[in-house]
Protein backbone atom coordinates (compact mmCIF):
# COMPACT_ATOMS: atom_id res chain seq x y z
CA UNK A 1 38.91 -4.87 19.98
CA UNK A 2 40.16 -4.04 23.14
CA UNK A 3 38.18 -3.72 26.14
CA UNK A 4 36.99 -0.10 27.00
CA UNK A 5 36.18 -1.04 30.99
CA UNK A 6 36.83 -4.04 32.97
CA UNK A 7 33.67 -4.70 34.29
CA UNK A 8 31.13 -8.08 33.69
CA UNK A 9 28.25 -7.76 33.13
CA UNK A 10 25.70 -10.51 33.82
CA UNK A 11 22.68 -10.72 31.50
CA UNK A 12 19.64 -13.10 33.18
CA UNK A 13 19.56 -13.84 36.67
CA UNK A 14 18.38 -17.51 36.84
CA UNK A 15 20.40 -20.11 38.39
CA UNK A 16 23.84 -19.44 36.17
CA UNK A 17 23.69 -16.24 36.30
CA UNK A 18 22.83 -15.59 40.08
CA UNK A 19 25.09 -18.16 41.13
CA UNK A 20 27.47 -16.55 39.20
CA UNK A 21 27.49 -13.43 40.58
CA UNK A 22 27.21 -15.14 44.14
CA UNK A 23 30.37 -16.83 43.84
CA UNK A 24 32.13 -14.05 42.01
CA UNK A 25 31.43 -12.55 45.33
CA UNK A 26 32.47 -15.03 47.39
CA UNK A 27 35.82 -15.31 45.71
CA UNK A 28 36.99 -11.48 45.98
CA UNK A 29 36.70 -10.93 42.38
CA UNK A 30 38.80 -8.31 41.58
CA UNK A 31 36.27 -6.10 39.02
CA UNK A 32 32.61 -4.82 39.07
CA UNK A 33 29.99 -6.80 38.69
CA UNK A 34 26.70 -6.22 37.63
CA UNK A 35 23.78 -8.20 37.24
CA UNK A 36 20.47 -7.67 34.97
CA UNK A 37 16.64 -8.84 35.16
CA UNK A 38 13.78 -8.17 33.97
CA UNK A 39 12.73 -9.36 37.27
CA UNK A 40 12.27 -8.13 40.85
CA UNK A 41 12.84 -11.16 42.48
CA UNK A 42 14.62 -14.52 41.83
CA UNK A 43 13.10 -17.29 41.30
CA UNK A 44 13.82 -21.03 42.23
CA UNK A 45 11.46 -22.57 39.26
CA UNK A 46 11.72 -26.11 41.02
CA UNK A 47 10.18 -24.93 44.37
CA UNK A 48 7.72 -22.83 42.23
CA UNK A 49 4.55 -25.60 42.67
CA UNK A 50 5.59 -25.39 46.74
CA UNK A 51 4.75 -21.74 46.49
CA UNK A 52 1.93 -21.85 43.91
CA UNK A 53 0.31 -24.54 46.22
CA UNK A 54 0.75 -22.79 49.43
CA UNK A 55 3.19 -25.13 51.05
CA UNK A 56 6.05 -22.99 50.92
CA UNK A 57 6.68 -19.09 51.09
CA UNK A 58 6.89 -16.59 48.81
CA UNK A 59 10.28 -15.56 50.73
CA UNK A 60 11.77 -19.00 50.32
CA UNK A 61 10.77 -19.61 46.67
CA UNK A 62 10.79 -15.76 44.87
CA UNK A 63 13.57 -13.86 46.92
CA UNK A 64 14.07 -10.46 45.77
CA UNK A 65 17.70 -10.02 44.24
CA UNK A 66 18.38 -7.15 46.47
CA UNK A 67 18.19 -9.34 49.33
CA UNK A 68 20.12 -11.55 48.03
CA UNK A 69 22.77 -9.52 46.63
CA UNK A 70 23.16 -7.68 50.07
CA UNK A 71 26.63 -6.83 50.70
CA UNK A 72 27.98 -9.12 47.57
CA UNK A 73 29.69 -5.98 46.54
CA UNK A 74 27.05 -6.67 42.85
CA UNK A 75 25.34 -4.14 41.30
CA UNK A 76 21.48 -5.41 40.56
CA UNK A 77 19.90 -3.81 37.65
CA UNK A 78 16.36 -4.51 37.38
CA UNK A 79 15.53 -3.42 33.34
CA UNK A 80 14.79 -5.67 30.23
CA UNK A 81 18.00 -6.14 28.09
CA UNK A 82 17.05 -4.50 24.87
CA UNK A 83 19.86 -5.66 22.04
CA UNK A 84 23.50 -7.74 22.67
CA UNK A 85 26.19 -6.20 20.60
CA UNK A 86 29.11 -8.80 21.03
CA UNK A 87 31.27 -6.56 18.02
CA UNK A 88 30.73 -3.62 20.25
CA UNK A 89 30.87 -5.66 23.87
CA UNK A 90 27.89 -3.53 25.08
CA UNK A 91 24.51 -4.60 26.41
CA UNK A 92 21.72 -2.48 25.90
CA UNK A 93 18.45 -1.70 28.06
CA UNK A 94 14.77 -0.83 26.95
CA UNK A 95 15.34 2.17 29.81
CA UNK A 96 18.13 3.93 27.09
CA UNK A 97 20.55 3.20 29.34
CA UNK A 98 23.66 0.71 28.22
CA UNK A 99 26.52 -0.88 29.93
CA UNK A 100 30.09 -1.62 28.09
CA UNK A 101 31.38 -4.95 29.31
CA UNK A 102 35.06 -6.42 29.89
CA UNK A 103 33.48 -10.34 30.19
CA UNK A 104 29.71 -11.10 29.60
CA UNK A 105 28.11 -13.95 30.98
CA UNK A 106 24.79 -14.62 29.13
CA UNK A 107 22.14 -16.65 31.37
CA UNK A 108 19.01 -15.76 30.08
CA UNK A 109 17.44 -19.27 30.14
CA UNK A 110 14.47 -20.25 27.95
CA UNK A 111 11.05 -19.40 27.21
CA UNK A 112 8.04 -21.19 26.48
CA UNK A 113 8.21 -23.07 23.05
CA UNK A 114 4.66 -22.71 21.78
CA UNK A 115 5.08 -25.12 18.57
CA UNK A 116 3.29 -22.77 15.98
CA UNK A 117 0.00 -24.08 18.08
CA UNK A 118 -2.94 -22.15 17.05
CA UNK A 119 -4.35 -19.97 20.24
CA UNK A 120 -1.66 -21.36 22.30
CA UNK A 121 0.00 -18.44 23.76
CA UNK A 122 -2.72 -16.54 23.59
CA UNK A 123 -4.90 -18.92 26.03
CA UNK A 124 -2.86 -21.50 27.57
CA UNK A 125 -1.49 -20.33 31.25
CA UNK A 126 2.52 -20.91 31.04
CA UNK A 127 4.44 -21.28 34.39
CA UNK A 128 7.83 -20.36 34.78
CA UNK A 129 7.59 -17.45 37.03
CA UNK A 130 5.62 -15.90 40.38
CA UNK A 131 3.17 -13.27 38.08
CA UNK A 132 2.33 -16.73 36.17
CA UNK A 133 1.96 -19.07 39.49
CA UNK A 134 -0.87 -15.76 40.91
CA UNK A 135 -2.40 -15.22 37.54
CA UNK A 136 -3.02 -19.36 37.54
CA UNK A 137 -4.05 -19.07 40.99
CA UNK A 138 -6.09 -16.68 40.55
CA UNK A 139 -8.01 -17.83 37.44
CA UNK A 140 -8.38 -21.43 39.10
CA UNK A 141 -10.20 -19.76 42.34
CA UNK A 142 -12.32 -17.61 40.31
CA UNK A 143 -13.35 -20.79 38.25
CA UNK A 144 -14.08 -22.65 41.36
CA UNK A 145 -16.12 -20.22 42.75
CA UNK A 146 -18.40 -19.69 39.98
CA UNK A 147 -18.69 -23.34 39.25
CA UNK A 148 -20.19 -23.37 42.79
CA UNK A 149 -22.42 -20.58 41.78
CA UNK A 150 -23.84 -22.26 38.23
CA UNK A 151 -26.55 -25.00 38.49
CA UNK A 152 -25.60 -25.58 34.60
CA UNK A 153 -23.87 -28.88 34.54
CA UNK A 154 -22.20 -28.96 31.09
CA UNK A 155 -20.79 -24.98 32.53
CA UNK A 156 -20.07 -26.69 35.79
CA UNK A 157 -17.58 -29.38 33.86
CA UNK A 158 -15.78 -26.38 32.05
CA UNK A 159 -14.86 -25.25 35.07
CA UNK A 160 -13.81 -27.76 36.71
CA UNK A 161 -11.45 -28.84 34.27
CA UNK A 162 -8.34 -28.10 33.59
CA UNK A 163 -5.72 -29.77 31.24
CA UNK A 164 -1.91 -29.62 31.29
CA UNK A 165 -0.37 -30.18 27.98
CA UNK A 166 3.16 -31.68 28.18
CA UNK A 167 3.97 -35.12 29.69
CA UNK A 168 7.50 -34.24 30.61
CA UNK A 169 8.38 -33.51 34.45
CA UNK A 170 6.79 -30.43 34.32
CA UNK A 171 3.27 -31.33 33.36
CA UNK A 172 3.82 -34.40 35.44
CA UNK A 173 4.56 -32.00 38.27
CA UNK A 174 1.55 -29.99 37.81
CA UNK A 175 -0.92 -32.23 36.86
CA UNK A 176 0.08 -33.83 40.92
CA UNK A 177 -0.14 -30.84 42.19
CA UNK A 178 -3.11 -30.04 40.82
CA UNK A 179 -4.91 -33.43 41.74
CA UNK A 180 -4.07 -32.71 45.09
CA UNK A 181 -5.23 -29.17 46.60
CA UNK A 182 -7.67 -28.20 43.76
CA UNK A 183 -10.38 -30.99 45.12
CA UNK A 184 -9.45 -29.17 48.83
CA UNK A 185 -10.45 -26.09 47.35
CA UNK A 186 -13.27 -27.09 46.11
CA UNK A 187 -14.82 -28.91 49.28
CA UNK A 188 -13.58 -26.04 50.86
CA UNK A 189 -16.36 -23.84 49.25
CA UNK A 190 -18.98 -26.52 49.18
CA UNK A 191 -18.37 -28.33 46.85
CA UNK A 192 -18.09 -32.10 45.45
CA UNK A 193 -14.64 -32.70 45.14
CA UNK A 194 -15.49 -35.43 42.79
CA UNK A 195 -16.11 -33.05 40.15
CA UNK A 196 -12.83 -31.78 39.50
CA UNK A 197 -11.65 -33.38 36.44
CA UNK A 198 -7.68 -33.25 36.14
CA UNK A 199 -6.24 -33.95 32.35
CA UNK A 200 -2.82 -34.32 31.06
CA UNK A 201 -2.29 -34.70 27.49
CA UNK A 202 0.69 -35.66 26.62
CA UNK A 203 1.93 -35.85 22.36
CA UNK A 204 4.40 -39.26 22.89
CA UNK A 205 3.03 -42.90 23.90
CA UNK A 206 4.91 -42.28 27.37
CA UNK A 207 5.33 -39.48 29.83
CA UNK A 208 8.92 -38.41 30.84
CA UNK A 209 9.54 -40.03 27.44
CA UNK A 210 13.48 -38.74 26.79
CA UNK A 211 13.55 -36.45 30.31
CA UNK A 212 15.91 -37.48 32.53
CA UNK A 213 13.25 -38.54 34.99
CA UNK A 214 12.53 -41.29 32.76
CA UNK A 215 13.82 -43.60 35.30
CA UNK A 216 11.34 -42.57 37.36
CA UNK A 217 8.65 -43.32 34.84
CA UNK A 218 6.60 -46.48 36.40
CA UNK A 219 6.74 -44.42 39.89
CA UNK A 220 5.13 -41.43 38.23
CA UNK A 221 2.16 -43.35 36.65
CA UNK A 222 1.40 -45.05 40.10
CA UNK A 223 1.42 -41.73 42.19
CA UNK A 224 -0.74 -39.72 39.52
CA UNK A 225 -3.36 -42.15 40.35
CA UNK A 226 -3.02 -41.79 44.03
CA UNK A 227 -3.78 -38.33 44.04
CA UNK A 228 -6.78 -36.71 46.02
CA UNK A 229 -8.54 -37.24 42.87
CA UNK A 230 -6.88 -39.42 39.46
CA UNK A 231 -5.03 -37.78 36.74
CA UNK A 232 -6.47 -38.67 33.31
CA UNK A 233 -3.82 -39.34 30.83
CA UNK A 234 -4.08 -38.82 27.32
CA UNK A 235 -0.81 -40.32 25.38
CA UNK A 236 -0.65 -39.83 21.21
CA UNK A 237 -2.59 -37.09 21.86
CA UNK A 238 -1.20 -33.82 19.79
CA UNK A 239 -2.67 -30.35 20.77
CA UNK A 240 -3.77 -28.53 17.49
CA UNK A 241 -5.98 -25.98 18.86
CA UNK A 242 -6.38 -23.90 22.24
CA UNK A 243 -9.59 -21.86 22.93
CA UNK A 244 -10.39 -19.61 25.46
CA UNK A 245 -12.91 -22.23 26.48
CA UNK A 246 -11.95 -25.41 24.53
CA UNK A 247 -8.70 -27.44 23.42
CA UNK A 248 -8.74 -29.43 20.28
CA UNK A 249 -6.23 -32.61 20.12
CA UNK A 250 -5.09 -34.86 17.48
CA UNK A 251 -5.79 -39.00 18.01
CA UNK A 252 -4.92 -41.41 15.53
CA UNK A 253 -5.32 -38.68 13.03
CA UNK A 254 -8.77 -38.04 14.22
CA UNK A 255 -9.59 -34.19 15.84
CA UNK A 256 -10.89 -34.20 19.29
CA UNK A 257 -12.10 -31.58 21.74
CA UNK A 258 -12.50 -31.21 25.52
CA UNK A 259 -13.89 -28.37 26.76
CA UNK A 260 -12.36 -26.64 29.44
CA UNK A 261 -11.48 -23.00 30.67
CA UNK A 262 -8.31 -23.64 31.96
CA UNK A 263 -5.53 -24.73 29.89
CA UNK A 264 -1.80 -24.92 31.19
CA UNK A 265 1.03 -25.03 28.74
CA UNK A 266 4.27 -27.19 29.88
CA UNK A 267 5.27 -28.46 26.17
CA UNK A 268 8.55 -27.48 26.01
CA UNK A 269 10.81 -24.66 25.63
CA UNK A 270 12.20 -22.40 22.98
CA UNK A 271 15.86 -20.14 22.82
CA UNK A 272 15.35 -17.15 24.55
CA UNK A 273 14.79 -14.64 21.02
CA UNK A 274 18.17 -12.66 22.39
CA UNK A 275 19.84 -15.45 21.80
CA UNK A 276 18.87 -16.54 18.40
CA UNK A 277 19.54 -12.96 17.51
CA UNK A 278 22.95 -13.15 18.02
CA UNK A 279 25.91 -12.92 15.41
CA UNK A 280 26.82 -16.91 15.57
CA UNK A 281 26.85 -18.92 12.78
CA UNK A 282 24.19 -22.09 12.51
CA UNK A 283 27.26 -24.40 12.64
CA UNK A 284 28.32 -22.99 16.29
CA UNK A 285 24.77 -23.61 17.45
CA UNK A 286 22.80 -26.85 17.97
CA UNK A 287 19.49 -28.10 16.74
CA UNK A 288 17.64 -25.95 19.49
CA UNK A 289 20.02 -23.19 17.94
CA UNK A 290 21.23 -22.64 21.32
CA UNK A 291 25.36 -21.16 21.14
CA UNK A 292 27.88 -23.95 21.35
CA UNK A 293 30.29 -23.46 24.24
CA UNK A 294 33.68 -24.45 24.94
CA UNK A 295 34.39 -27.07 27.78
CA UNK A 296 35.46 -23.71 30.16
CA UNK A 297 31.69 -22.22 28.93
CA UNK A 298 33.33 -19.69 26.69
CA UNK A 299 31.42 -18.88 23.13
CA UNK A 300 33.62 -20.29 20.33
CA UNK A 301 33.48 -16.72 18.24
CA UNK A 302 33.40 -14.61 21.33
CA UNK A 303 36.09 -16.13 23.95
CA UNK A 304 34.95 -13.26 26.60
CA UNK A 305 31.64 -13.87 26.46
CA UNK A 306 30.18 -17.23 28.72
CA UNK A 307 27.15 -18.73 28.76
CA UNK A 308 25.81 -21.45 31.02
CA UNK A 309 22.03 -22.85 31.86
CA UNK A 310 19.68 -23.38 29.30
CA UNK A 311 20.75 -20.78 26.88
CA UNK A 312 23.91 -22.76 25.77
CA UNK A 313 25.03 -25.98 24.94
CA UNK A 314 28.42 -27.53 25.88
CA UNK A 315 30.33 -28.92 22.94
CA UNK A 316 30.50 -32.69 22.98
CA UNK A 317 28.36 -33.13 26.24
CA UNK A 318 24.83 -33.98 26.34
CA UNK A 319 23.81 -31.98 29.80
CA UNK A 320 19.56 -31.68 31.03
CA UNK A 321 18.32 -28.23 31.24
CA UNK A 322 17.99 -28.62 35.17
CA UNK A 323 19.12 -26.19 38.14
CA UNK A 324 21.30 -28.16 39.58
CA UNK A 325 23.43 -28.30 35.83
CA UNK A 326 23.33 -24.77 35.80
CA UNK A 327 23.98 -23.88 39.63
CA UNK A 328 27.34 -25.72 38.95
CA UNK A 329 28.08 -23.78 35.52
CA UNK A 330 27.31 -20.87 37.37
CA UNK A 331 31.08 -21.67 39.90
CA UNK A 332 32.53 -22.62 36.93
CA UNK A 333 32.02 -19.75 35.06
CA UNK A 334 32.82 -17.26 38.07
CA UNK A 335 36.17 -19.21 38.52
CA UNK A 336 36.96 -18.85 35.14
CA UNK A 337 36.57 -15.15 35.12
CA UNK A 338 38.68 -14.72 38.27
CA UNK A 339 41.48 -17.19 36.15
CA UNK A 340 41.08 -14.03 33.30
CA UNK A 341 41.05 -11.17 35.91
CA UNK A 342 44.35 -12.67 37.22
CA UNK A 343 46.29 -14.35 34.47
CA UNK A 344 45.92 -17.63 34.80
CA UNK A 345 44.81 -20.94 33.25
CA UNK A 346 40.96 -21.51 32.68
CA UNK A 347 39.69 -25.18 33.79
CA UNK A 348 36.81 -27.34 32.12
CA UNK A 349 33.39 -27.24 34.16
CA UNK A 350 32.84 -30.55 35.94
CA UNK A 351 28.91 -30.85 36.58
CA UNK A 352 28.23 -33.65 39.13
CA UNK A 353 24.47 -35.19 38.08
CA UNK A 354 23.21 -36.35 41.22
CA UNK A 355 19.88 -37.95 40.45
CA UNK A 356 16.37 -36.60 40.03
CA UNK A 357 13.67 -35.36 42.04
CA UNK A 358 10.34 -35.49 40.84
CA UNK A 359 7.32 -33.49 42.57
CA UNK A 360 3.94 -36.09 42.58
CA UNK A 361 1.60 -34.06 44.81
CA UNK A 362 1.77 -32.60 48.12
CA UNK A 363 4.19 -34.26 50.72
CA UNK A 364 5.13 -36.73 47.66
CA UNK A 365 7.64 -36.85 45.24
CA UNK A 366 9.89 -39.70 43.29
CA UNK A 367 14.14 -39.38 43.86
CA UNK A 368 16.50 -40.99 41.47
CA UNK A 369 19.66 -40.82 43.41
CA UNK A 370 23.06 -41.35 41.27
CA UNK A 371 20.91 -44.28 39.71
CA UNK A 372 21.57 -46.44 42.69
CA UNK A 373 18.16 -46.64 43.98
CA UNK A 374 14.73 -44.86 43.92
CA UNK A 375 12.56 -43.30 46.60
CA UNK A 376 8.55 -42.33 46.63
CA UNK A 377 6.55 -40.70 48.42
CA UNK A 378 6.73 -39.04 51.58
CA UNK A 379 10.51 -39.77 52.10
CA UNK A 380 10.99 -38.61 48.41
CA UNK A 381 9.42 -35.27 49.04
CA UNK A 382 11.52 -34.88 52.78
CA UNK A 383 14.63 -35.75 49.96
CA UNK A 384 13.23 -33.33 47.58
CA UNK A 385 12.97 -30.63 49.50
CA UNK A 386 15.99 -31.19 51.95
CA UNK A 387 18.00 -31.11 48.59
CA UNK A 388 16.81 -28.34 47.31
CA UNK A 389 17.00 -25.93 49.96
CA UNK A 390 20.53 -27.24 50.26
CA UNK A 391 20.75 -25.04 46.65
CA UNK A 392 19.14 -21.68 47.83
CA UNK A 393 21.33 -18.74 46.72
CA UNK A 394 22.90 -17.38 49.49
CA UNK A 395 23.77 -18.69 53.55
CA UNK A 396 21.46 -16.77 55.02
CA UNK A 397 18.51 -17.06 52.53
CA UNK A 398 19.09 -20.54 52.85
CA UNK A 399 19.25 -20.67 56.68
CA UNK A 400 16.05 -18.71 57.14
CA UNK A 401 14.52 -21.23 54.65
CA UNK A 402 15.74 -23.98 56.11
CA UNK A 403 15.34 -23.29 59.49
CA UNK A 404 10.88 -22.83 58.86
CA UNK A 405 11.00 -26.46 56.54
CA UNK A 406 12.81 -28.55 59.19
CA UNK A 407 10.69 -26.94 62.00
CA UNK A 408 7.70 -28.02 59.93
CA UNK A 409 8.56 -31.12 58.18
CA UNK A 410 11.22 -32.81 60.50
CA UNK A 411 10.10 -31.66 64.21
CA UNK A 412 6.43 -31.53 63.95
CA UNK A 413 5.64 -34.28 61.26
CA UNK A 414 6.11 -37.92 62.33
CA UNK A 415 7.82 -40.05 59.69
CA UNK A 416 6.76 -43.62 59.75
CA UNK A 417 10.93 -45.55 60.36
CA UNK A 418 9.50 -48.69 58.19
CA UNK A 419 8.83 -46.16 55.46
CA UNK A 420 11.85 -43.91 55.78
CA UNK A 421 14.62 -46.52 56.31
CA UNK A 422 18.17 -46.28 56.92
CA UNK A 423 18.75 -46.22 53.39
CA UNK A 424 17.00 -42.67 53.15
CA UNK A 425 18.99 -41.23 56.18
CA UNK A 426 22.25 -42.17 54.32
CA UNK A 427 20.80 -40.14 50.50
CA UNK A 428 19.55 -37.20 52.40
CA UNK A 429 23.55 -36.97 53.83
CA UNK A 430 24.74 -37.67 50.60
CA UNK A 431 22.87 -35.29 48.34
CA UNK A 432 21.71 -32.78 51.00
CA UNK A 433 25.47 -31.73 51.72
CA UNK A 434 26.41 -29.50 53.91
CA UNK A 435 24.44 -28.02 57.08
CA UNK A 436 20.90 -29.12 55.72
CA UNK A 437 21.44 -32.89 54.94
CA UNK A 438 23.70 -33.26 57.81
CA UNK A 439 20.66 -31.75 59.85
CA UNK A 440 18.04 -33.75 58.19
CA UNK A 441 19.68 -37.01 58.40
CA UNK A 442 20.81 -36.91 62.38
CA UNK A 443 17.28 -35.88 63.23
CA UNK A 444 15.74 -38.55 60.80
CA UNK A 445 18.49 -41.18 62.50
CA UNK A 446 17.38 -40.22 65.78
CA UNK A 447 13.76 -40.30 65.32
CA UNK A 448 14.59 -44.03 63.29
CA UNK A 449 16.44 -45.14 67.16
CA UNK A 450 13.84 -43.64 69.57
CA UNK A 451 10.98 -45.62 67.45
CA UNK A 452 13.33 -49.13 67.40
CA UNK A 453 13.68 -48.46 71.89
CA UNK A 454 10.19 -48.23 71.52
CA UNK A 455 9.22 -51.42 69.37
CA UNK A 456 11.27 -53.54 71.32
């Protein structure tokens, strides 16, 4: 079938597909572009605990796409995507409206995988986006406050605790985060901090088991018992049951309960349902029955259709579902549809894995860098961060960002030079490239000299 306009569409704006569009942009891409969410604003999942914790902005963490699409020359579309008709190369919207496509880059992500547990998404808080980092927020403060309130003990435990089910990054993540500013909260109002009771159950023997933060495994353990207040962890234990006011988990084949009132669901993911529903056989799809993709991120029955991010799977490559994996699909794919636009040869994507980064708490985190070395604490969060506002969509975005975290982190918090080390100054410039680790690293390098004239 021939194309009817020559126009891409974009379907999901996550880190493929926004960085997609971006660089489509930035390259003078000959045709329309236009880009569709569900969504208001962006969001950059890995800074999402910085927001939901207060220590960043909702500007620098949930941009709104206009902002960032200002002057891109991209059309934003903010509706839900309704049906994919690859035979017909048209996408269509739950407003009626529809939008015939020339190339279609699918970057929809994943959702939450929910494992067939009873009460599970009916009770357990996901988080993936801003409405699910207020609706936790809120539903944490109201629990605080009326555990204050209750001179019932056993009522008083309910409420102050809360288990994360998942030990992979992102219940590893939360469950720091968690340890760390819900005890503040708590004294905050009155109350013994003590109380708070932080769980993480996790189904394997190990946490990180099989994430590619496993290197970063015996760090993680250590810092989760750092925390304002330590993070219980439950290995071999299998959630069967989630209540509005109870979970019940599997030991040894033996059924436990805790109770509880808040329960937060980070056990994995599942292919967005637009995605399963599309015409591609089981053998072009792999055991998450994500689409199989061509080395240049093409779909193997559907050459001008991409994918990239955590809705496909390259063929023969093992890749993480991480941003960074997907911020470099994301130039890929727009430099393979400027290659169509024009006539020329398509090239391979070549995604650079520079390490991990591992949130354990506020002002701490874990960094696997090119599995050379590994940095905690609070020169793994300045890494963290530095990196990752190194990745925000757009020059300016990222400037204004950038501009409030160095002013806060870097000019008005002293780093200790014993702790931060020359070896630190040398990864920030390395996988902070560009204006921000450059930045970072002379200040950190200066700050290292003026303390050595001083300790002489």
């Amino acid at each position: 079938m021939n194309s009817p306009v020559y126009q891409t569409v974009i379907v999901g704006g996550g880190f493929a597909g926004l960085f997609t569009a971006l660089h489509l942009s930035h390259k003078n891409y000959p045709r329309s572009v236009i880009l569709i969410d569900k969504d208001e604003r962006f969001c950059f999942k890995p800074l999402l605990y910085e927001y939901f914790d207060g220590e960043m902005d909702s500007f620098q963490v949930v941009p709104r796409f206009s902002e960032l699409l200002k002057g891109s020359g991209v059309i934003f579309v903010q509706d839900t995507v309704q049906s994919i008709d690859l035979h017909q190369w048209k996408v269509k919207l739950a407003s009626g409206n529809s939008y015939n496509y020339s190339n279609l880059v699918l970057a929809l992500g994943s959702v939450a995988g929910y494992h067939q547990v009873e009460g599970a998404r009916e009770n357990a808080f996901p988080f993936w986006t801003q409405t699910d980092a207020i609706a936790l927020d809120h539903h944490l403060r109201d629990c605080l406050q009326k555990a204050i309130q209750t001179e019932d003990v056993e009522q008083r435990k309910k409420l102050l605790t809360v288990v994360i089910v998942g030990g992979g990054a992102s219940g590893v993540e939360m469950s720091a985060t968690l340890a760390d500013f819900l005890p503040h909260w708590y004294s905050a109002l009155g109350g013994n901090s003590s109380e708070i009771r932080v769980v993480l159950l996790n189904h394997g023997q190990k946490i990180l088991d099989g994430d590619i933060n496993d290197p970063l495994r015996s760090i993680a353990e250590k810092e989760l018992q750092k925390r304002t207040i330590p993070i219980e962890i439950l290995t071999g234990a299998e959630a069967t049951a989630i209540h509005p006011n109870t979970i019940e988990y599997k030991t040894n084949n033996q059924v436990n309960t805790l109770p509880t009132y808040t329960t937060i669901w980070t056990a994995g993911t599942s292919t967005h349902p637009l995605i399963q529903d599309l015409p591609i056989p089981k053998e072009h799809r792999d055991h998450h029955n994500r689409p199989l993709v061509t080395p240049t991120m093409q779909l193997l029955d559907f050459p001008e259709v991409f994918a990239g991010g955590d809705c496909a799977a390259v063929q023969d490559s093992s890749l993480p579902p991480t941003a960074q994996v997907a911020y470099q699909q994301g130039a890929n794919i727009a430099q393979n549809l400027k290659a169509i636009a024009l006539g020329e040869d398509l090239k391979s994507a070549k995604v650079n894995i520079r390490g991990t980064l591992l949130k354990l708490g506020l002002n701490d985190a874990a960094a696997n860098l090119f599995n050379v070395f590994e940095v905690a604490g609070e020169s793994g969060h300045l890494i963290r961060q530095g990196t990752y506002l190194t990745l925000l969509p757009t020059p300016i975005h990222d400037f204004k960002a950038t501009t409030e975290w160095v002013d806060e982190e870097i000019f008005h918090h002293h780093l200790n030079p014993q702790d931060v080390g020359k070896k630190i100054v040398q990864a920030v410039e390395v996988v902070g490239a560009g204006v921000v680790g450059v930045l970072i690293a002379r200040k950190l390098l200066k700050m290292l000299g003026d303390e050595e004239k001083i300790n002489k």
